[in-house]
PDB file of N, CA and C in Angstrom:
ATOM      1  N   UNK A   1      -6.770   2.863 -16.839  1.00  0.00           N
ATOM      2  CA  UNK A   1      -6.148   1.830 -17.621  1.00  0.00           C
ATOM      3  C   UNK A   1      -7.195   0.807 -18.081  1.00  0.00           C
ATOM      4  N   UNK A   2      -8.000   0.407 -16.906  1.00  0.00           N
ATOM      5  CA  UNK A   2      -9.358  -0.834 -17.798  1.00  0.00           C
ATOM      6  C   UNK A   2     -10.631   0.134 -18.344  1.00  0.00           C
ATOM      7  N   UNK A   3     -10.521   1.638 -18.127  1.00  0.00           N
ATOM      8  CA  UNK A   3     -11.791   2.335 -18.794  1.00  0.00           C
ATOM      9  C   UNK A   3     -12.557   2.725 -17.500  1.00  0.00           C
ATOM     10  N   UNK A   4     -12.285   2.725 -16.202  1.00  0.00           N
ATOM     11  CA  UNK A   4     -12.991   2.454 -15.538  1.00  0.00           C
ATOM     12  C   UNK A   4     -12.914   3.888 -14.716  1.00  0.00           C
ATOM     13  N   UNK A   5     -14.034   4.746 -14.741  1.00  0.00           N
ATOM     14  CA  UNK A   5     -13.757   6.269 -13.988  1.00  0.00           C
ATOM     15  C   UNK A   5     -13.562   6.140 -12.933  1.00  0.00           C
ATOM     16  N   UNK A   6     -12.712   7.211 -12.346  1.00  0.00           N
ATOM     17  CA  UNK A   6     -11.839   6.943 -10.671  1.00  0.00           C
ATOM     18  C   UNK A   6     -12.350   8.158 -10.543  1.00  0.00           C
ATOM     19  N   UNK A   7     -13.400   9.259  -9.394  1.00  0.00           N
ATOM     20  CA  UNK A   7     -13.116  10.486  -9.113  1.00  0.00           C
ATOM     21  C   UNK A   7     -12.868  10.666  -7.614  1.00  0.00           C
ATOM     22  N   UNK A   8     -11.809  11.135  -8.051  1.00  0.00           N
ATOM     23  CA  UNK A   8     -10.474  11.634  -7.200  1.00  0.00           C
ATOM     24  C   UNK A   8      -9.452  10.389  -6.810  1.00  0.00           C
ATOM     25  N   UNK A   9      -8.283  11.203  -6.539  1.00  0.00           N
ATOM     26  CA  UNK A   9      -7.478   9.917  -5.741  1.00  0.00           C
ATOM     27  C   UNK A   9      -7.432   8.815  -5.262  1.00  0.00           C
ATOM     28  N   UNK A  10      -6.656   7.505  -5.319  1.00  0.00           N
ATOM     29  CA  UNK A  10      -7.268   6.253  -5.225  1.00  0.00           C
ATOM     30  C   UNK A  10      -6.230   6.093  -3.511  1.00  0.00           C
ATOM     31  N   UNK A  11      -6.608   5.287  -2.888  1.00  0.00           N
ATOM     32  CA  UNK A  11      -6.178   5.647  -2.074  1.00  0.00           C
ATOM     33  C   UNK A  11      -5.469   3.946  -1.969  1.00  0.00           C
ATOM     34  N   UNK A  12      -4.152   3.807  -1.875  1.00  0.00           N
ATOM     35  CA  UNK A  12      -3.126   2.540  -1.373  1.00  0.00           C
ATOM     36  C   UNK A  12      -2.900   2.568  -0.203  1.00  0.00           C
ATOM     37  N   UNK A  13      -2.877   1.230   0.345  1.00  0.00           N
ATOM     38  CA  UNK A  13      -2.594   0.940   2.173  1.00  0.00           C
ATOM     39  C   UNK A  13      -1.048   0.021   1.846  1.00  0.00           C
ATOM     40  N   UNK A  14      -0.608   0.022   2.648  1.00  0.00           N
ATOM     41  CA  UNK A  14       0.995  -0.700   3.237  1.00  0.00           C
ATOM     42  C   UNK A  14       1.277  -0.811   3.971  1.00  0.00           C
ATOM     43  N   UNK A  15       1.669  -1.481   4.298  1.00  0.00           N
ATOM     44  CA  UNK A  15       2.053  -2.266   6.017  1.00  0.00           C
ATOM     45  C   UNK A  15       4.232  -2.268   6.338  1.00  0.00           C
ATOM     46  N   UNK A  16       4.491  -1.214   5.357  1.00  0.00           N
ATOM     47  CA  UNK A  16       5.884  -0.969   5.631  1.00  0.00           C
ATOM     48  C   UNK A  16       6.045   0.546   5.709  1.00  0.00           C
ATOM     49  N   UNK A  17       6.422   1.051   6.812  1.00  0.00           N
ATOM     50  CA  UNK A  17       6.636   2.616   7.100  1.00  0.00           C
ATOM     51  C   UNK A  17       7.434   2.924   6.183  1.00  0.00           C
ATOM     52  N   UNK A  18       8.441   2.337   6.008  1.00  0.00           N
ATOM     53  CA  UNK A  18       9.522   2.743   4.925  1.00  0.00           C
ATOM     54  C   UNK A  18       9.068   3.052   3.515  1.00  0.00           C
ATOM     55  N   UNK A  19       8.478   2.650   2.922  1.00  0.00           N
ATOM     56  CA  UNK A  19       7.788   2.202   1.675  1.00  0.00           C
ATOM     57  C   UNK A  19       6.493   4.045   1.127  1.00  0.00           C
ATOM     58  N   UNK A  20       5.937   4.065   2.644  1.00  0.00           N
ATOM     59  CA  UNK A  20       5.252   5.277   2.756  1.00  0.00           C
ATOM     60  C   UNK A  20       5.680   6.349   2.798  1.00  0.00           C
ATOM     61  N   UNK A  21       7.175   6.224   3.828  1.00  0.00           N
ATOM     62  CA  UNK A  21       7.606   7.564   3.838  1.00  0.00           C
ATOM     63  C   UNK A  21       8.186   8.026   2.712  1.00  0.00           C
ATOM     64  N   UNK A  22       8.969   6.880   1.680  1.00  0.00           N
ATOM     65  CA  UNK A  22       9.571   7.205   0.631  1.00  0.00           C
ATOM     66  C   UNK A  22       8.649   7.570  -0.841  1.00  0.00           C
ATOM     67  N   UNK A  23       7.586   6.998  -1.064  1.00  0.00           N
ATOM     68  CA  UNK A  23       6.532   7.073  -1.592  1.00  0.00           C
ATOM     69  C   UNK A  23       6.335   8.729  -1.975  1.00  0.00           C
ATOM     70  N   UNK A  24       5.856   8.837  -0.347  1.00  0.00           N
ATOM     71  CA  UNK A  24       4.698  10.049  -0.569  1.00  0.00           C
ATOM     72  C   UNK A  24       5.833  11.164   0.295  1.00  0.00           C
ATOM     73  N   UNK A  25       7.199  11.030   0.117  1.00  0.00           N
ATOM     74  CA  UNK A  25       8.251  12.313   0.456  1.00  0.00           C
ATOM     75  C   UNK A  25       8.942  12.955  -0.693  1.00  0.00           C
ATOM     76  N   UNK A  26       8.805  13.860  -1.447  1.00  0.00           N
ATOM     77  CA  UNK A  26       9.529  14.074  -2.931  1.00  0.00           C
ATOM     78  C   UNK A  26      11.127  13.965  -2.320  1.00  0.00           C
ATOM     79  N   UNK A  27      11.332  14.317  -1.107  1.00  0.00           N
ATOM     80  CA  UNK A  27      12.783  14.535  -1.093  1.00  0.00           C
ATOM     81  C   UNK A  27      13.815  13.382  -0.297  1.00  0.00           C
ATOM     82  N   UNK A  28      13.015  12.061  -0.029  1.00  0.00           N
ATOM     83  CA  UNK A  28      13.771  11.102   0.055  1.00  0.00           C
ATOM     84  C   UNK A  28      14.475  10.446  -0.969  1.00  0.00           C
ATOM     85  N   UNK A  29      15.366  10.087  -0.231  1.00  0.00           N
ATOM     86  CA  UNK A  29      16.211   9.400  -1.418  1.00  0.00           C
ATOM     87  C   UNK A  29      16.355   8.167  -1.386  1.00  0.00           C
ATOM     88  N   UNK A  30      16.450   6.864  -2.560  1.00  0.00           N
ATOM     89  CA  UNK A  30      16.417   5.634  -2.112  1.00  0.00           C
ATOM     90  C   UNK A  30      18.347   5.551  -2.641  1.00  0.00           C
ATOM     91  N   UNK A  31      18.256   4.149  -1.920  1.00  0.00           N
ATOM     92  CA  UNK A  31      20.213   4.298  -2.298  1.00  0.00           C
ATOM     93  C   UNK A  31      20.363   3.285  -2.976  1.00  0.00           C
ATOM     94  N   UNK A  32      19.385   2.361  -3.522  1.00  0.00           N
ATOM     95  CA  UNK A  32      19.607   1.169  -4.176  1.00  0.00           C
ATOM     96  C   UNK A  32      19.044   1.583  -5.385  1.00  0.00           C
ATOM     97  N   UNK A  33      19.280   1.743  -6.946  1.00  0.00           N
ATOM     98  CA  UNK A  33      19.277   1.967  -8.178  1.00  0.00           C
ATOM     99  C   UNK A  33      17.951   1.291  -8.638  1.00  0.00           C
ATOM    100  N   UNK A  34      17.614   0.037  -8.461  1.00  0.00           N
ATOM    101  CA  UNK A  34      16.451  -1.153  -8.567  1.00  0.00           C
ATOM    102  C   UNK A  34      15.311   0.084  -7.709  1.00  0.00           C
ATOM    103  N   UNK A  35      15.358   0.092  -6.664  1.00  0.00           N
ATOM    104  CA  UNK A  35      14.362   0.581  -5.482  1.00  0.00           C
ATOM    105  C   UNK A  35      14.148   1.979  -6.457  1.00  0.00           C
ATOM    106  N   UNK A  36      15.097   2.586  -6.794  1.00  0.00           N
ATOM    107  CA  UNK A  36      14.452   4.227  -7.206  1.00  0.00           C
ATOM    108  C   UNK A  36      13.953   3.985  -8.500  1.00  0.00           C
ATOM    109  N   UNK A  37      14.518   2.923  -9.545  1.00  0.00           N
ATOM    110  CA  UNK A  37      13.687   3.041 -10.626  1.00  0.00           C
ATOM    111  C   UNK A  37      12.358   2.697 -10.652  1.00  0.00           C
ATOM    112  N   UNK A  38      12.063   1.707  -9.533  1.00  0.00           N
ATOM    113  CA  UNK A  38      10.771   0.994  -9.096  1.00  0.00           C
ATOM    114  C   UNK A  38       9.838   1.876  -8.620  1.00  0.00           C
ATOM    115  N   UNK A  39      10.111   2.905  -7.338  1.00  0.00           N
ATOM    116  CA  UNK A  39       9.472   3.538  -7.027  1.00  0.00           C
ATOM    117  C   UNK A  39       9.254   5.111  -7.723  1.00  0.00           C
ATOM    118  N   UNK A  40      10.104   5.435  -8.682  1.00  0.00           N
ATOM    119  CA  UNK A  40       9.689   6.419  -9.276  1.00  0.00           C
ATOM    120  C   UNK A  40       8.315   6.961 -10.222  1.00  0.00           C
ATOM    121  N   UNK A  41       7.938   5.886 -10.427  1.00  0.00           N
ATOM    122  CA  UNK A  41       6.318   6.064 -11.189  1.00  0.00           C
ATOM    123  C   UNK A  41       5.225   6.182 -10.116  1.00  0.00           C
ATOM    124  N   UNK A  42       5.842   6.112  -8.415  1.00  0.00           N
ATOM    125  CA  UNK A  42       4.620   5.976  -7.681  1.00  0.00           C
ATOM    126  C   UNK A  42       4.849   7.194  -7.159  1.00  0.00           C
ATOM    127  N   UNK A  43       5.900   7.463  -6.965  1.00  0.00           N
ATOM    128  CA  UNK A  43       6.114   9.304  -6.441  1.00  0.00           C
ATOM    129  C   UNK A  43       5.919   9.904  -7.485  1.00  0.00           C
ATOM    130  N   UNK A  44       5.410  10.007  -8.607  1.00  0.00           N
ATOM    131  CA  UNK A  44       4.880  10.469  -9.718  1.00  0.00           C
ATOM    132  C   UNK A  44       3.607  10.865  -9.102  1.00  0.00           C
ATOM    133  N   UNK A  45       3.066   9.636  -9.436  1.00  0.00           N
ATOM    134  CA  UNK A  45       1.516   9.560  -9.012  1.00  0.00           C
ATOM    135  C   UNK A  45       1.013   9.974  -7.326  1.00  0.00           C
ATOM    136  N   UNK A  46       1.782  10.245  -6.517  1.00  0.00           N
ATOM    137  CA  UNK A  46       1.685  10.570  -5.320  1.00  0.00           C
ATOM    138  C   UNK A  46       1.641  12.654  -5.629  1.00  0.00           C
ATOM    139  N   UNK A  47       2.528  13.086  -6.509  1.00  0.00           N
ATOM    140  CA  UNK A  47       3.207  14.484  -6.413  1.00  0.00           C
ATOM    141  C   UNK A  47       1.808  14.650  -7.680  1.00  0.00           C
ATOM    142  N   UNK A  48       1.407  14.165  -8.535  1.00  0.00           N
ATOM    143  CA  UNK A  48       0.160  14.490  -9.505  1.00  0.00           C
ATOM    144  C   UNK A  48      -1.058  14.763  -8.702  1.00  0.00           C
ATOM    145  N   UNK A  49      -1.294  13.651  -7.773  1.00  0.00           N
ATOM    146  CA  UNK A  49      -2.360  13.676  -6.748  1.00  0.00           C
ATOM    147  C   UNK A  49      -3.725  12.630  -7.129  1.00  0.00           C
ATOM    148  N   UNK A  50      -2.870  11.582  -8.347  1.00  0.00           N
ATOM    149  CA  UNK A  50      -3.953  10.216  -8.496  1.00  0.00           C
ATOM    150  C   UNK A  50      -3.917   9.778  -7.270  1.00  0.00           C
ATOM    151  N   UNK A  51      -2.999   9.390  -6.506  1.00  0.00           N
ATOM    152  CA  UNK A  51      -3.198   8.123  -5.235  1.00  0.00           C
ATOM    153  C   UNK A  51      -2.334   8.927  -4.250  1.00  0.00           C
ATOM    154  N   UNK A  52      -3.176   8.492  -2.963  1.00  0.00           N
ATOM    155  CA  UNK A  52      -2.719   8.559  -1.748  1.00  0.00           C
ATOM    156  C   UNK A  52      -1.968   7.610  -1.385  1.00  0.00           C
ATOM    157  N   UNK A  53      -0.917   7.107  -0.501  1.00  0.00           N
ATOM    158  CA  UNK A  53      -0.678   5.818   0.032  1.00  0.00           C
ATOM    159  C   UNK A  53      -0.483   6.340   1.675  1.00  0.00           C
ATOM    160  N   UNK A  54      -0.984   5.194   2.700  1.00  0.00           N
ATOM    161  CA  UNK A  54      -1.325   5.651   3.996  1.00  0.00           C
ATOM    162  C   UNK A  54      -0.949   4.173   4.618  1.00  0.00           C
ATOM    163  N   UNK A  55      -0.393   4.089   5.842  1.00  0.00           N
ATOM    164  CA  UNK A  55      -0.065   2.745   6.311  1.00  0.00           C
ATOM    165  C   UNK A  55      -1.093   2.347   6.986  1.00  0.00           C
ATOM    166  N   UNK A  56      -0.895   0.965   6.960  1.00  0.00           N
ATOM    167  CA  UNK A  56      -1.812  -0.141   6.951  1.00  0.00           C
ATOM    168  C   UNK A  56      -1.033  -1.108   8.448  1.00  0.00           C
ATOM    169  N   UNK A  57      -2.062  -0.878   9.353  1.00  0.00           N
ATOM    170  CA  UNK A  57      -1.476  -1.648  10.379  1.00  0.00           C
ATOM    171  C   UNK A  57      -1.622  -3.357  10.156  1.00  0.00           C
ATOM    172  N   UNK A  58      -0.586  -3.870  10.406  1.00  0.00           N
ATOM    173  CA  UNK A  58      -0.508  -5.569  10.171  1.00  0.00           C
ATOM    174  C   UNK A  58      -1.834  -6.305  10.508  1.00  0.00           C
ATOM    175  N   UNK A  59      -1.810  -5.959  12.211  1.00  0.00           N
ATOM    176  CA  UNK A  59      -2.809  -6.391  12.418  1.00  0.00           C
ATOM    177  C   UNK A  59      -4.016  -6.619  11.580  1.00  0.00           C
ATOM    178  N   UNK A  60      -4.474  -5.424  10.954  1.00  0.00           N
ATOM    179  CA  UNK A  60      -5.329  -4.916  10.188  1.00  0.00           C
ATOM    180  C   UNK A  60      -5.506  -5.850   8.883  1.00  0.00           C
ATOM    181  N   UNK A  61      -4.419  -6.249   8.325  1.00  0.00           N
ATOM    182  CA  UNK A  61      -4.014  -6.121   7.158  1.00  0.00           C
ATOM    183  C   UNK A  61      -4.824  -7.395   6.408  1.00  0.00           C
ATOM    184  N   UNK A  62      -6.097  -7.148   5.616  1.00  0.00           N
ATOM    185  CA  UNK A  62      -6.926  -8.021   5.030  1.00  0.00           C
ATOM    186  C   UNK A  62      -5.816  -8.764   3.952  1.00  0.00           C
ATOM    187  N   UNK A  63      -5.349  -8.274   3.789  1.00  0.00           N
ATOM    188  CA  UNK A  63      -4.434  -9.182   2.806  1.00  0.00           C
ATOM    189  C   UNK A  63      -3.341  -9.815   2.997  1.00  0.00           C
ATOM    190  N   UNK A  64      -2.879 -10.059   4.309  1.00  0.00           N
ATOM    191  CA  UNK A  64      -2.377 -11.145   5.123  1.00  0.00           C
ATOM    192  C   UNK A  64      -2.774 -12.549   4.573  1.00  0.00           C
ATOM    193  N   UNK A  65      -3.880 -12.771   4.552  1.00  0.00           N
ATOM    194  CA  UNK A  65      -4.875 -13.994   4.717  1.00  0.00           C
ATOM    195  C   UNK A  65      -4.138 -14.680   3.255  1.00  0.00           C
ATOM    196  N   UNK A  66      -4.215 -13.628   2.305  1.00  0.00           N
ATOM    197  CA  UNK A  66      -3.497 -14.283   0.355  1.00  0.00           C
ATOM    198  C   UNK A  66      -1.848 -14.524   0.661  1.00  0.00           C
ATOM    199  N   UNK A  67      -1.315 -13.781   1.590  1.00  0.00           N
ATOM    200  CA  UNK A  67       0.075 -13.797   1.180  1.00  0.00           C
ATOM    201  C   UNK A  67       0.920 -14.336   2.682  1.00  0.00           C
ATOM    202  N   UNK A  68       0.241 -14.975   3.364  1.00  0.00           N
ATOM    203  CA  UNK A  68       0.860 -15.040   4.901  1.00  0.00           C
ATOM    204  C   UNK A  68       0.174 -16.525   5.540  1.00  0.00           C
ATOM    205  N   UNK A  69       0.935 -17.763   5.387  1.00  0.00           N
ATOM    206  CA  UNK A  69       0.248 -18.647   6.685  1.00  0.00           C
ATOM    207  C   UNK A  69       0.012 -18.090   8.255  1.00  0.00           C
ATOM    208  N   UNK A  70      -1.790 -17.839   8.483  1.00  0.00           N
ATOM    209  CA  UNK A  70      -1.727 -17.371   9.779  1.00  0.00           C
ATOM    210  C   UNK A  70      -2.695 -18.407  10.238  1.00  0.00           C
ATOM    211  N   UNK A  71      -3.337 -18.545  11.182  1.00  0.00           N
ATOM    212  CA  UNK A  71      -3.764 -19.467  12.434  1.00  0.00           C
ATOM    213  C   UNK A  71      -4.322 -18.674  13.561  1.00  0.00           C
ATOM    214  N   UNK A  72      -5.178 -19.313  14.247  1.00  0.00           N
ATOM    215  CA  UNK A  72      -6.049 -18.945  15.428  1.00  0.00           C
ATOM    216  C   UNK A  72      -6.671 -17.638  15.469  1.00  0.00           C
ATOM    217  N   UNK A  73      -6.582 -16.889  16.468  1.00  0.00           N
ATOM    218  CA  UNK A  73      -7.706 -16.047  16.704  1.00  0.00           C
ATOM    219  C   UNK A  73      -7.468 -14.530  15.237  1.00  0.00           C
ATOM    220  N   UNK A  74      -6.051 -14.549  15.079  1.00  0.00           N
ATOM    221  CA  UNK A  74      -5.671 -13.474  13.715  1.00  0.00           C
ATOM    222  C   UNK A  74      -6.673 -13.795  12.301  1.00  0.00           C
ATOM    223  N   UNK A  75      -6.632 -15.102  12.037  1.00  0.00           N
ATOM    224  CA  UNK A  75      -7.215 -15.718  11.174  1.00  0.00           C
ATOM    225  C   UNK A  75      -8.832 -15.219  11.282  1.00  0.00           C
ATOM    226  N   UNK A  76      -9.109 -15.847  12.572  1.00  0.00           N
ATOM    227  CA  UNK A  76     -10.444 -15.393  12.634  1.00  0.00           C
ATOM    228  C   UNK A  76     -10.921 -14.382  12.482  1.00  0.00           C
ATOM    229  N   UNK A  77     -10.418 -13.233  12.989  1.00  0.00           N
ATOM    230  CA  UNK A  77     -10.605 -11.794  12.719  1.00  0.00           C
ATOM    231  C   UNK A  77     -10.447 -11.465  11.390  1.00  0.00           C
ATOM    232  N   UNK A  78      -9.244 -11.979  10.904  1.00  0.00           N
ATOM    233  CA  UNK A  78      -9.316 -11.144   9.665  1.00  0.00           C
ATOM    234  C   UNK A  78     -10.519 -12.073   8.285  1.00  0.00           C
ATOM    235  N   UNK A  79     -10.857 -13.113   8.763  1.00  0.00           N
ATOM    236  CA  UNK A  79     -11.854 -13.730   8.192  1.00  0.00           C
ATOM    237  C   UNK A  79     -13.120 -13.171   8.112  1.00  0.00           C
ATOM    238  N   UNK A  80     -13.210 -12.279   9.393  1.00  0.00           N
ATOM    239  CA  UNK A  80     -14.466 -12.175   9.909  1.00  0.00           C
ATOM    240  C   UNK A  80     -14.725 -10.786   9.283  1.00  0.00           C
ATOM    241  N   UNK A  81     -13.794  -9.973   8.670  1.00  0.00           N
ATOM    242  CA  UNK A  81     -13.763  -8.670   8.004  1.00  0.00           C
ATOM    243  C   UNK A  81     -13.907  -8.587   6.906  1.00  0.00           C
ATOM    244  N   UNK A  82     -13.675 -10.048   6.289  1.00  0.00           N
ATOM    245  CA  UNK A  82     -14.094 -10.201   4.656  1.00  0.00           C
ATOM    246  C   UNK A  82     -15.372 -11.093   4.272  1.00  0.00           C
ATOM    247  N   UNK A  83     -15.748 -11.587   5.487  1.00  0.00           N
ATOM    248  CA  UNK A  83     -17.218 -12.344   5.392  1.00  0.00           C
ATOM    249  C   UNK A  83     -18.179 -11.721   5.901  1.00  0.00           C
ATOM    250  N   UNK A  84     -18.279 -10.786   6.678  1.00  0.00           N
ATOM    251  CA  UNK A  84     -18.792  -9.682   6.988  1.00  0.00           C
ATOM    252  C   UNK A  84     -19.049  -8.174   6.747  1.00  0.00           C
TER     253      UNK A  84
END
């Protein structure tokens, strides 16, 4: 989309099991109309074989820090993974 060569599969992290299993399962089903139109362009791209998506433990999760007030030693760690 910006011109920019990708070789092979791009690989997405998530920190919701649900989200993964439905993703990357052709034969789940979502039951909310919003949720399947949403996720249908990514089980596209999951069944083509552009992107992987693989869960992302919280703990882990570098992108906590943009979207989550956290504090003390979590903070630090996950500080310490992007300054390092």
């Amino acid at each position: 989309m910006f011109g920019v060569p990708i070789d092979g599969p791009v690989n997405m992290y998530c920190d919701n099991s649900g989200v993964v299993v439905n993703a990357s399962r052709p034969e789940s089903t979502l039951k909310k109309k919003h949720n399947a139109i949403a996720c249908h362009p990514v089980c596209e791209a999951v069944a083509a074989g552009t992107i992987r998506i693989a869960k992302e433990d919280g703990k882990t999760n570098i992108a906590d820090l943009l979207t989550k007030p956290l504090c003390g030693p979590r903070l630090k760690d996950l500080c310490a993974k992007v300054l390092y």
